[in-house]
Protein backbone atom coordinates (compact mmCIF):
# COMPACT_ATOMS: atom_id res chain seq x y z
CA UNK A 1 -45.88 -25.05 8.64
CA UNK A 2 -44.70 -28.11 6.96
CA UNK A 3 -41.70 -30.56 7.72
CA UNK A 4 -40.31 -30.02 4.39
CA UNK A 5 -40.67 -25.76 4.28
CA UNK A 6 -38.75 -25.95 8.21
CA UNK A 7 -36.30 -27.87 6.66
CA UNK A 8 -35.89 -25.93 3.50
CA UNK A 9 -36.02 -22.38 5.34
CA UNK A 10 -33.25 -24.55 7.93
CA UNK A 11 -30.99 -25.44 4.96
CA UNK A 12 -31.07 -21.48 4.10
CA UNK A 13 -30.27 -20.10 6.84
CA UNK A 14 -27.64 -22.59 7.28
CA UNK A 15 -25.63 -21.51 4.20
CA UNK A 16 -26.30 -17.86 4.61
CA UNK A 17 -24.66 -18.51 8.66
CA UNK A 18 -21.78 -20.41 6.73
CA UNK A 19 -21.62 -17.98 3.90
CA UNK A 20 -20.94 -14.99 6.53
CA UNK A 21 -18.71 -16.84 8.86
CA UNK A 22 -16.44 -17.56 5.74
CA UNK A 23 -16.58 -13.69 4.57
CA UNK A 24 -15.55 -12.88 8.35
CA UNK A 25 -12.72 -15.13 8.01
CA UNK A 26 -11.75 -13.89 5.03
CA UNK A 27 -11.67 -10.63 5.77
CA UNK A 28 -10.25 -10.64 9.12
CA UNK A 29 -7.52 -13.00 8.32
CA UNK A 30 -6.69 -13.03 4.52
CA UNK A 31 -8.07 -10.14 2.27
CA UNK A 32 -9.51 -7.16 2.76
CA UNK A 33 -10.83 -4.67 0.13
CA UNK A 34 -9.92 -1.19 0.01
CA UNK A 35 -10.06 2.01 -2.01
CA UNK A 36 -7.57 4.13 -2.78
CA UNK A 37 -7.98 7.40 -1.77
CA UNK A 38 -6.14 10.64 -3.26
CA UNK A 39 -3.39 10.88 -6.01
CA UNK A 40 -0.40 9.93 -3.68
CA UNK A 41 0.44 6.91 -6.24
CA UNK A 42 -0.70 8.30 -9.29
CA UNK A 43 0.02 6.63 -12.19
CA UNK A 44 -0.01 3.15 -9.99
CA UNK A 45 -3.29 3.92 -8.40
CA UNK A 46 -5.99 6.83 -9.09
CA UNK A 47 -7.70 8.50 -6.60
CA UNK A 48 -10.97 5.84 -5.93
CA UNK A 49 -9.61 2.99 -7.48
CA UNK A 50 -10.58 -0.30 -5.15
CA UNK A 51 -8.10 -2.89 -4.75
CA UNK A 52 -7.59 -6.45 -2.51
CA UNK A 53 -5.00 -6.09 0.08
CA UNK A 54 -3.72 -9.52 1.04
CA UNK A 55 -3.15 -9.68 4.67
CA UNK A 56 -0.74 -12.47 4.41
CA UNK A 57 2.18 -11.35 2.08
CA UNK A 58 5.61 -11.05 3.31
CA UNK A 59 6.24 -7.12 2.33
CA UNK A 60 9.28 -6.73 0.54
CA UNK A 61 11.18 -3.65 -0.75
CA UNK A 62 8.78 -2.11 -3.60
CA UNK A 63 5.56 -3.83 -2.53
CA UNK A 64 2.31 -1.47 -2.65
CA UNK A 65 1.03 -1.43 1.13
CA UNK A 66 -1.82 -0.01 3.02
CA UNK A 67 -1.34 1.05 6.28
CA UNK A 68 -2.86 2.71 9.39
CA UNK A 69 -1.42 6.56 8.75
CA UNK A 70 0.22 7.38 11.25
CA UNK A 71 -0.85 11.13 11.16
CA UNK A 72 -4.55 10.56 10.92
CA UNK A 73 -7.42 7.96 11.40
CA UNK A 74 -6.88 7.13 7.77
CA UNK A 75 -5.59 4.14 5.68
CA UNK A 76 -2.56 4.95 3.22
CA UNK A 77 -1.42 3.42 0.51
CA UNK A 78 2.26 3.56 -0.45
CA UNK A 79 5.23 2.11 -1.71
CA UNK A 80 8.16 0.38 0.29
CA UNK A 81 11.30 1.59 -0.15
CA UNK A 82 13.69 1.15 3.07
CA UNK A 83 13.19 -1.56 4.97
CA UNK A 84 14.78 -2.47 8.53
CA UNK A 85 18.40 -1.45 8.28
CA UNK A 86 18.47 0.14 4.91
CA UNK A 87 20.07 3.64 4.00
CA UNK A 88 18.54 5.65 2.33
CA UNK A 89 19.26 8.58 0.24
CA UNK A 90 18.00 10.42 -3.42
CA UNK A 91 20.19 12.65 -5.07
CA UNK A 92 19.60 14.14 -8.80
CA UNK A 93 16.10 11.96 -8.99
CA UNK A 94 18.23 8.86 -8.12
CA UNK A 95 17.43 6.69 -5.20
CA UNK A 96 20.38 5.41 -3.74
CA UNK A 97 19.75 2.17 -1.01
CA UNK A 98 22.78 0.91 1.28
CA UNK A 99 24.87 2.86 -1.70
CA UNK A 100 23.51 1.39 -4.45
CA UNK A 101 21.16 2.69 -7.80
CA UNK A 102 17.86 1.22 -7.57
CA UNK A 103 15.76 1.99 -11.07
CA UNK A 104 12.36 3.19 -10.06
CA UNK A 105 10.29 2.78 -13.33
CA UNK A 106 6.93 3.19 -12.23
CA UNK A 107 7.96 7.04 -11.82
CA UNK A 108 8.66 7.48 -15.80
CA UNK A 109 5.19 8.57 -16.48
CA UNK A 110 5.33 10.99 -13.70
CA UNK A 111 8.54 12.36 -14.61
CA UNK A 112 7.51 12.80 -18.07
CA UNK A 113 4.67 14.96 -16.96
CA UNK A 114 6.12 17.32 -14.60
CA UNK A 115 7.09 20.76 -15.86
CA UNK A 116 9.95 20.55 -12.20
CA UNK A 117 13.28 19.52 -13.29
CA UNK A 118 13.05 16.73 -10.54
CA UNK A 119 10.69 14.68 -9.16
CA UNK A 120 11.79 13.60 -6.19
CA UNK A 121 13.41 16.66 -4.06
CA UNK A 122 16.88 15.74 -2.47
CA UNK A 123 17.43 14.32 1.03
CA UNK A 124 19.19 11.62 3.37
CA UNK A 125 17.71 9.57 5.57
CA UNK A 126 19.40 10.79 8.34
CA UNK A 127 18.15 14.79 7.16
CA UNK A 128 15.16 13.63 7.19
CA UNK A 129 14.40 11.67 10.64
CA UNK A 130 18.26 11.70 12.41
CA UNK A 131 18.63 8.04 11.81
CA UNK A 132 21.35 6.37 9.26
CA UNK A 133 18.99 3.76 8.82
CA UNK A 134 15.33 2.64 8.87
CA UNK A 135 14.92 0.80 12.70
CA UNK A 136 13.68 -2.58 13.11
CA UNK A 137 10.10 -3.57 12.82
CA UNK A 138 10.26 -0.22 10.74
CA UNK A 139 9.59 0.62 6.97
CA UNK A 140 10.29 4.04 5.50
CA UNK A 141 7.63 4.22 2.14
CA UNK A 142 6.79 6.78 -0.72
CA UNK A 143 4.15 7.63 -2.90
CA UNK A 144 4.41 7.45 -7.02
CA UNK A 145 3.51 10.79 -7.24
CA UNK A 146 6.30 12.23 -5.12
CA UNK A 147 5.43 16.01 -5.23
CA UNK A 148 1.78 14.74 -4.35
CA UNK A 149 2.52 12.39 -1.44
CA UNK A 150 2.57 12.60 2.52
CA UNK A 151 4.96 9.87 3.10
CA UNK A 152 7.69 9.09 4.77
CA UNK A 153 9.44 12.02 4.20
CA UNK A 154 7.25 13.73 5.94
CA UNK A 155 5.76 11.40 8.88
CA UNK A 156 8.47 9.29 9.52
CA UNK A 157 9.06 5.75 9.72
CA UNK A 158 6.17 3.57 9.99
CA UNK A 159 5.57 0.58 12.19
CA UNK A 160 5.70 -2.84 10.51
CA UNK A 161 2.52 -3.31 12.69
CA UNK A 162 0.56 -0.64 11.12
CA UNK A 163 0.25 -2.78 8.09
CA UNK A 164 -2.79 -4.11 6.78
CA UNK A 165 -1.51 -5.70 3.78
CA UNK A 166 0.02 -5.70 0.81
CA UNK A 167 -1.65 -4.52 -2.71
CA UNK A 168 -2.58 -7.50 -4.97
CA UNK A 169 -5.07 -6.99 -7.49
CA UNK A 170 -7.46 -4.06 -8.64
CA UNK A 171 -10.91 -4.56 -9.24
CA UNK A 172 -12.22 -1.05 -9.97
CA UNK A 173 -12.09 0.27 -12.49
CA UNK A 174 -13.37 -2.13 -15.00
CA UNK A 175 -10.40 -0.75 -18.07
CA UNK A 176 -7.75 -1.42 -15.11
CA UNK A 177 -8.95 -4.72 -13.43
CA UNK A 178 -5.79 -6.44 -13.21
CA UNK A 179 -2.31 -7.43 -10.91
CA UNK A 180 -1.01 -3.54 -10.65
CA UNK A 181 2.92 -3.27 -11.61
């Protein structure tokens, strides 16, 4: 073989080493790719949509996360609602935090479309898990599409640890490729 093919092959293989090195990177410590799976946060997210979770967001009350579900070997995606040392509570379709109304507008759609009177069924946080507040390193989260969702009204609390990220962009479908709301 000649000098010049070696060193042409070696400059190839070189890049396509570098080029996977800096996808593992990526991947492992910034951005991962995901789909969404079911209607949980239908109208936010359909069921199959693929989005880019970044890895290195501070979450934040209302943030889109994925997460390890904690009742299955499954990722979910949902939204934050209590965070460490919030009360929580929704009464007449309102959601009340630490006392105070919080608007919820990405429900609207949802609410238009149900033939229930309310979307979101009654409850306290302490009904639901016997705490007055969500525990440290602990998030409480909901779907969109409340009478579609396993959430935390079901499961629990989750760890902050079983994050993987939080929701940034969407990429599929093509109509939809955008920063979701």
């Amino acid at each position: 073989m000649k000098e010049s093919t070696k060193k042409e092959i070696y400059s190839w293989v070189k890049s396509i080493a570098f080029a996977f090195i800096l996808v593992f990177i990526c991947r492992q410590f910034l951005f991962l790719p995901s789909t969404v799976l079911g209607a949980s946060m239908f109208p936010t997210f359909e069921d199959h949509d693929r989005v880019v979770v970044s890895k290195i967001s501070e979450i934040q009350r209302f943030d889109v996360i994925v997460f390890d579900a904690p009742d299955s070997d499954e990722y979910y995606i949902k939204r934050v609602i209590g965070l460490p040392g919030d009360s929580i509570e929704v009464k007449d379709d309102v959601l009340y935090i630490n006392g105070d109304v919080y608007e919820e507008p990405y429900l609207e759609e949802n609410k238009k479309q149900t033939l229930q009177k309310r979307l979101t069924y009654d409850f306290t946080l302490d009904e639901l898990t016997g705490e007055s507040t969500v525990p440290q390193n602990s998030l409480f989260v909901m779907g969109d599409n409340r009478a579609k969702s396993t959430d935390s009204r079901e499961f629990g609390f989750i760890s902050e640890d079983s994050i993987i990220g939080e929701v940034r962009f969407r990429f599929y479908p093509i109509k939809a490729i955008g920063i979701p709301k």
